[in-house]
C-alpha atoms as a PDB file:
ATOM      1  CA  UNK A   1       0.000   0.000   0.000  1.00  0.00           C
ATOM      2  CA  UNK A   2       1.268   3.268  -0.762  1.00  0.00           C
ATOM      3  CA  UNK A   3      -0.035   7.132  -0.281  1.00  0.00           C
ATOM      4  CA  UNK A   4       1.654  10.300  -0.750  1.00  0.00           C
ATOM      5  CA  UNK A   5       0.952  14.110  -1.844  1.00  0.00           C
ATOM      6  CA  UNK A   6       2.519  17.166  -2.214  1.00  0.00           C
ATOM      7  CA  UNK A   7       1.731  20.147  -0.676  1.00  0.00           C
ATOM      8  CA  UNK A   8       0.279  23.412  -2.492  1.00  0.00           C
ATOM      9  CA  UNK A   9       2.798  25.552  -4.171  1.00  0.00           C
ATOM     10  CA  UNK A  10       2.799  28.881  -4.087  1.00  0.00           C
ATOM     11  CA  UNK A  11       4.363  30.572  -6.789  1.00  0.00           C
ATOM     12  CA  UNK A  12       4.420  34.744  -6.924  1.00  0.00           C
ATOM     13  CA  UNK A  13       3.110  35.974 -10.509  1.00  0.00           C
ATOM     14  CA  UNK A  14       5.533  37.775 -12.632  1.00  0.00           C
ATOM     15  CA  UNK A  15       5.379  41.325 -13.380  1.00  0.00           C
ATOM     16  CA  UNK A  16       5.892  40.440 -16.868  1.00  0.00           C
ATOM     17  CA  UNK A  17       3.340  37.876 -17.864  1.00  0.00           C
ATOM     18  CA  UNK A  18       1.870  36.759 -21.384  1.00  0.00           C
ATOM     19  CA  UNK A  19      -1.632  36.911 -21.832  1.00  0.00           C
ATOM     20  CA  UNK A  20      -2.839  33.038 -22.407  1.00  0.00           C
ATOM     21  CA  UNK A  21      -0.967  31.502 -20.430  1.00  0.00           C
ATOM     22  CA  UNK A  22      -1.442  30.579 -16.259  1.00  0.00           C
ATOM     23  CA  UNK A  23       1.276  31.125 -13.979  1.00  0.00           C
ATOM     24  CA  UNK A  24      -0.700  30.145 -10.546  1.00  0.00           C
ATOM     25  CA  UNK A  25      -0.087  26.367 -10.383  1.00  0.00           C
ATOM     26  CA  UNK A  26      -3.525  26.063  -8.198  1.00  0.00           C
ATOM     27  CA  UNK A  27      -4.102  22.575  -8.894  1.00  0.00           C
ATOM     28  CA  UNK A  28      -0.010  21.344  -9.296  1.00  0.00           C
ATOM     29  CA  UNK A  29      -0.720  19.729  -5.535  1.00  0.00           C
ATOM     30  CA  UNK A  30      -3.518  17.840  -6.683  1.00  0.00           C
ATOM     31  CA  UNK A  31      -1.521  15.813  -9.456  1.00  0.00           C
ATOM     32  CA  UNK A  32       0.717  13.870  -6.653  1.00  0.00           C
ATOM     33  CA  UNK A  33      -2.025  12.647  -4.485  1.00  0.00           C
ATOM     34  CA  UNK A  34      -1.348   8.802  -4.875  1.00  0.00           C
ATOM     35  CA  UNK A  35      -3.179   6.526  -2.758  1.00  0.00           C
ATOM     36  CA  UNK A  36      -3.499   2.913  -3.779  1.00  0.00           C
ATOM     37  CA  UNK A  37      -3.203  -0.775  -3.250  1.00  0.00           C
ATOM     38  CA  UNK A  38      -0.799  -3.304  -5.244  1.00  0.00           C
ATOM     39  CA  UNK A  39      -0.847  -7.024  -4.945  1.00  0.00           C
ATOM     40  CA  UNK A  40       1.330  -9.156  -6.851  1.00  0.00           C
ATOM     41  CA  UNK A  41       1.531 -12.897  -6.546  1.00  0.00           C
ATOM     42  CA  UNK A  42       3.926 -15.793  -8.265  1.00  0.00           C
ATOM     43  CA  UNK A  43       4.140 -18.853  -8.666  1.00  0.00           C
ATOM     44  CA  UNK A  44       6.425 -21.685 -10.643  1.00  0.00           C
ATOM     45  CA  UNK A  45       7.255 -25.364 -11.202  1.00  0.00           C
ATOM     46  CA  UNK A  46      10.155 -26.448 -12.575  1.00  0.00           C
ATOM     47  CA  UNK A  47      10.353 -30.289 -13.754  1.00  0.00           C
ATOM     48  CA  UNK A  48      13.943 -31.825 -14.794  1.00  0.00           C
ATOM     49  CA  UNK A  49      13.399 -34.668 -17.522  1.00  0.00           C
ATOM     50  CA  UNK A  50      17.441 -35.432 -17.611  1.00  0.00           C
ATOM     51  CA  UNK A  51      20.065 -33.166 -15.928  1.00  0.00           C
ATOM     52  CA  UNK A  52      20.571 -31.057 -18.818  1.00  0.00           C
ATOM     53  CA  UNK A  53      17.174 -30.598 -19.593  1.00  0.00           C
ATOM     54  CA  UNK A  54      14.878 -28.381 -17.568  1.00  0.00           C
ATOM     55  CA  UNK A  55      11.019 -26.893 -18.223  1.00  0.00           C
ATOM     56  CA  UNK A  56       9.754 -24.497 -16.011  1.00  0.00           C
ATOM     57  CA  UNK A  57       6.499 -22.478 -16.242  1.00  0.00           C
ATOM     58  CA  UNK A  58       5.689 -19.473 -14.058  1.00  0.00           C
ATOM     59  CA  UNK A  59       2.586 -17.799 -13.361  1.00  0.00           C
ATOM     60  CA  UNK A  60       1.958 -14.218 -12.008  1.00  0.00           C
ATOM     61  CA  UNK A  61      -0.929 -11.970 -10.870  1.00  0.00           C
ATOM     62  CA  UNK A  62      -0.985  -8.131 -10.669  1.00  0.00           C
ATOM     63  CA  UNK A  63      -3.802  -6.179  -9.209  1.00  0.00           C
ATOM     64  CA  UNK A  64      -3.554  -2.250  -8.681  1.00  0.00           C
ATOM     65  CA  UNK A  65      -6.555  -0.856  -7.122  1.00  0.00           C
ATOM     66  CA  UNK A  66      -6.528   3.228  -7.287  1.00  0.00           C
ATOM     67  CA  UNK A  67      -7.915   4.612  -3.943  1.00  0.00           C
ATOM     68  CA  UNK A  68      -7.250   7.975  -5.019  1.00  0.00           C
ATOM     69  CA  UNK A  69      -9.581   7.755  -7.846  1.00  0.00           C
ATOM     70  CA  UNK A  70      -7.617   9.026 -10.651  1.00  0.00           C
ATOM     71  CA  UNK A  71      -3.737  10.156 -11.489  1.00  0.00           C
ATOM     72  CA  UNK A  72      -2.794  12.428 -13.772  1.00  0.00           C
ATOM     73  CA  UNK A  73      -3.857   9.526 -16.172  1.00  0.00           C
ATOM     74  CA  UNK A  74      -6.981   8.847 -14.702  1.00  0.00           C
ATOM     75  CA  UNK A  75      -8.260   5.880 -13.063  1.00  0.00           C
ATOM     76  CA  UNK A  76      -5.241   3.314 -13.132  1.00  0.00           C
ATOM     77  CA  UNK A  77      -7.163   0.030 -11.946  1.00  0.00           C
ATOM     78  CA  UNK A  78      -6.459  -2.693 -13.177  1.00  0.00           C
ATOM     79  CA  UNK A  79      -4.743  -6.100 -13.135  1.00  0.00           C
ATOM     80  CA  UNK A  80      -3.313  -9.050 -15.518  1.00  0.00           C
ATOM     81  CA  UNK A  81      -2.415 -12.551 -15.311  1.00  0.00           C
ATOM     82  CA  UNK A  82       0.917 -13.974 -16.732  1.00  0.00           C
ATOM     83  CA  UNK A  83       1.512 -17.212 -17.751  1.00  0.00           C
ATOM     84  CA  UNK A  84       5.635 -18.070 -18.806  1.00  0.00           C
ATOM     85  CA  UNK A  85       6.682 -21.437 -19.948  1.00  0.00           C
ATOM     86  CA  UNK A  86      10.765 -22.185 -20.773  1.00  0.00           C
ATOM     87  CA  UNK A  87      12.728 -24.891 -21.877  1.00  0.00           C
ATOM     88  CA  UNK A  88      16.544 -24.773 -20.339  1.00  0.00           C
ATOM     89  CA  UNK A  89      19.374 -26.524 -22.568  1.00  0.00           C
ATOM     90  CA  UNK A  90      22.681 -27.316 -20.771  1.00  0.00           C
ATOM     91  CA  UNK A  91      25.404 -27.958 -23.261  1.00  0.00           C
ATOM     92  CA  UNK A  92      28.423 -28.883 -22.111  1.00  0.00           C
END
């Protein structure tokens, strides 16, 4: 589980300043406020036919739950399953 923020910044307004654009950075603060839960889990098998000659497979879960209710990205909820399967060669 993680959380953080940032507090507001305050920045003074130039004397010199072009029309269009904004030089407050009101909402800056609000693009760091992370909260959210991760959860990974693994698992693997690994079966030797000879010495020299290994398979393995490996599965993993990922789940990211977004507590904050959206990043700079938006909501970033989500998870995936991954499945990885190998063959090992020993030559020698």
């Amino acid at each position: 589980m993680s959380e953080a923020s940032l507090e507001e910044v305050i920045m003074p307004v130039p004397e010199e300043t072009i029309e269009h654009l904004d030089y407050t950075f009101e909402d800056m603060n609000t693009y760091f406020d992370l909260d959210y839960n991760y959860f990974v889990g693994k698992a693997g098998v690994t079966y030797m036919f000879r010495p020299n000659l290994k398979w393995s497979a490996d599965v993993s879960y990922y789940d990211l739950k977004d507590d904050a209710g959206g990043y700079v990205y938006g909501d970033e909820t989500g998870s995936y399953f991954m499945l990885r399967t190998g063959l090992k060669i020993d030559l020698y």
